[in-house]
C-alpha atoms as a PDB file:
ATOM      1  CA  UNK A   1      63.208 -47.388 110.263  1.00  0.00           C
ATOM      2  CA  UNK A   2      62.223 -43.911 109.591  1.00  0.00           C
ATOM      3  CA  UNK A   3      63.355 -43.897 106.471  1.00  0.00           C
ATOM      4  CA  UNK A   4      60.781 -47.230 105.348  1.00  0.00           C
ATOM      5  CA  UNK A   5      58.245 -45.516 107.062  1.00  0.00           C
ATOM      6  CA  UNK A   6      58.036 -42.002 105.004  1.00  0.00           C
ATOM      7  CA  UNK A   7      58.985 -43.790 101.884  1.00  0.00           C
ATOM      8  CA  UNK A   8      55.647 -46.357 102.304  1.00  0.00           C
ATOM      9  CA  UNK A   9      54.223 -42.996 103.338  1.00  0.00           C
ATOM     10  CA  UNK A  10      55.319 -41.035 100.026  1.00  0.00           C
ATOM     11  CA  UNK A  11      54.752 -44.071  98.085  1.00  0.00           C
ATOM     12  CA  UNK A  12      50.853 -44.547  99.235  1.00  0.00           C
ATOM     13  CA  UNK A  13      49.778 -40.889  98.853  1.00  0.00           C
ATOM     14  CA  UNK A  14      51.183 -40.628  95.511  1.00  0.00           C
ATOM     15  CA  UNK A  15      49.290 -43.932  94.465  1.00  0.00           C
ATOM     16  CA  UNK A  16      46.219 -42.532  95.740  1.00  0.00           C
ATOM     17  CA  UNK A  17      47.144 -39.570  93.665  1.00  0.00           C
ATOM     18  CA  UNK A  18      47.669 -41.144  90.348  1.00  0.00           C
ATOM     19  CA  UNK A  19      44.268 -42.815  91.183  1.00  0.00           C
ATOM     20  CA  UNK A  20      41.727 -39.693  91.409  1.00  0.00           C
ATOM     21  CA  UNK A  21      40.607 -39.242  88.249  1.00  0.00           C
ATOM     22  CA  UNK A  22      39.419 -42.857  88.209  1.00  0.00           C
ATOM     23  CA  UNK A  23      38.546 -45.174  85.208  1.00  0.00           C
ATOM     24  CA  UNK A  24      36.109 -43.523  82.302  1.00  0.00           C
ATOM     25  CA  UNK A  25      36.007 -44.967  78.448  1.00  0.00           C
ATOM     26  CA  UNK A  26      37.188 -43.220  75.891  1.00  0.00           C
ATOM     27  CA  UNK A  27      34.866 -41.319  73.743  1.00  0.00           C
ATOM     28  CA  UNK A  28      35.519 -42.369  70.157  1.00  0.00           C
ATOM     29  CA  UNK A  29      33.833 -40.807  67.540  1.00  0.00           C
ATOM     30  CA  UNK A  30      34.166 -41.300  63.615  1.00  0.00           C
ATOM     31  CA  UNK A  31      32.477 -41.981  60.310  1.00  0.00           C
ATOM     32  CA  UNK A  32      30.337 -45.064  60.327  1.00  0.00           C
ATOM     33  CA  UNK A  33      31.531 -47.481  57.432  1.00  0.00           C
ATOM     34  CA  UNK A  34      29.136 -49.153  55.346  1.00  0.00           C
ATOM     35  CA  UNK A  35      29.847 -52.337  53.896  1.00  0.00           C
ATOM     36  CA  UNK A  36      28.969 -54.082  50.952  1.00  0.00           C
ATOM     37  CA  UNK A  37      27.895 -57.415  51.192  1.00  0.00           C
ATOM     38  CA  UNK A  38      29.301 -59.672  48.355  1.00  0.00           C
ATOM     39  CA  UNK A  39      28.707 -63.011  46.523  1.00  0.00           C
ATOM     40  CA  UNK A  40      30.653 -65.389  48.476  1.00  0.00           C
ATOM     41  CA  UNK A  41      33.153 -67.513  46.895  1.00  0.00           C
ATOM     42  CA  UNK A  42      33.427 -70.919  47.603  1.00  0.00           C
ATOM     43  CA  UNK A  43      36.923 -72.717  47.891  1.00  0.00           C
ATOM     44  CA  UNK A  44      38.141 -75.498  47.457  1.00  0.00           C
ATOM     45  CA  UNK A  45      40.829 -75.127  50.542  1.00  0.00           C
ATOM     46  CA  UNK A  46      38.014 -75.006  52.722  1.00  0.00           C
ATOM     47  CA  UNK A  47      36.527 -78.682  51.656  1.00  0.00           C
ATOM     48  CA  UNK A  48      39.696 -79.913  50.986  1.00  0.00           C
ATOM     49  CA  UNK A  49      42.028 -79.351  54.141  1.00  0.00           C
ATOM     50  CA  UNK A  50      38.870 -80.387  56.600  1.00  0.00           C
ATOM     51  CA  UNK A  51      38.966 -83.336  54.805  1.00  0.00           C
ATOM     52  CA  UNK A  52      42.794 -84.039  54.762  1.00  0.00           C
ATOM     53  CA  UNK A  53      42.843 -83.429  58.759  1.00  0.00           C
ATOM     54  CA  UNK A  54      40.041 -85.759  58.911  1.00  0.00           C
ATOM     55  CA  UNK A  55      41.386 -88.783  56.995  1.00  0.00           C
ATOM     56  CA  UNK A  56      44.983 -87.734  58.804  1.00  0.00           C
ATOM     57  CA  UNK A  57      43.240 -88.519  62.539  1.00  0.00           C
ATOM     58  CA  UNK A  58      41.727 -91.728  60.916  1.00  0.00           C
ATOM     59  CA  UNK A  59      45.183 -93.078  59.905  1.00  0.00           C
ATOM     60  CA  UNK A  60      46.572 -92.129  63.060  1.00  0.00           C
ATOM     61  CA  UNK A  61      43.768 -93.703  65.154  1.00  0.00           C
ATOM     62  CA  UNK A  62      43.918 -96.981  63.338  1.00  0.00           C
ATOM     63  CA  UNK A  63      48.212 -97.228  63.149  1.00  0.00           C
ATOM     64  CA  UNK A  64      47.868 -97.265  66.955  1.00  0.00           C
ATOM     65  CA  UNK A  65      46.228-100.515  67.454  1.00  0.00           C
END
């Protein structure tokens, strides 16, 4: 029993221990990047598989009935 006792006393002080310094954020520092803004290109993967997914929910909505 003396034994649990000093180790939960061991254990606790070094937790508090570990704990001192507390929680701060790190301080990062570096080059700010500047970025161009460009024409954006449209594709057709981003009208095309919308509309897939749509018409694939449709079909599956209407096979159910």
């Amino acid at each position: 029993m003396k034994k649990l006792v000093t180790l939960a006393a061991v254990l606790g002080l070094s937790a508090s221990a570990a704990m001192a310094g507390g929680l701060e954020a790190p301080i990062v520092e570096g080059d700010p990047i500047a970025v161009e803004a460009g024409a954006a290109g449209s594709s057709s993967a981003l009208v095309i598989l919308p509309a897939l997914l749509l018409l694939g929910a449709l079909a599956a909505s209407s096979s159910d009935s």
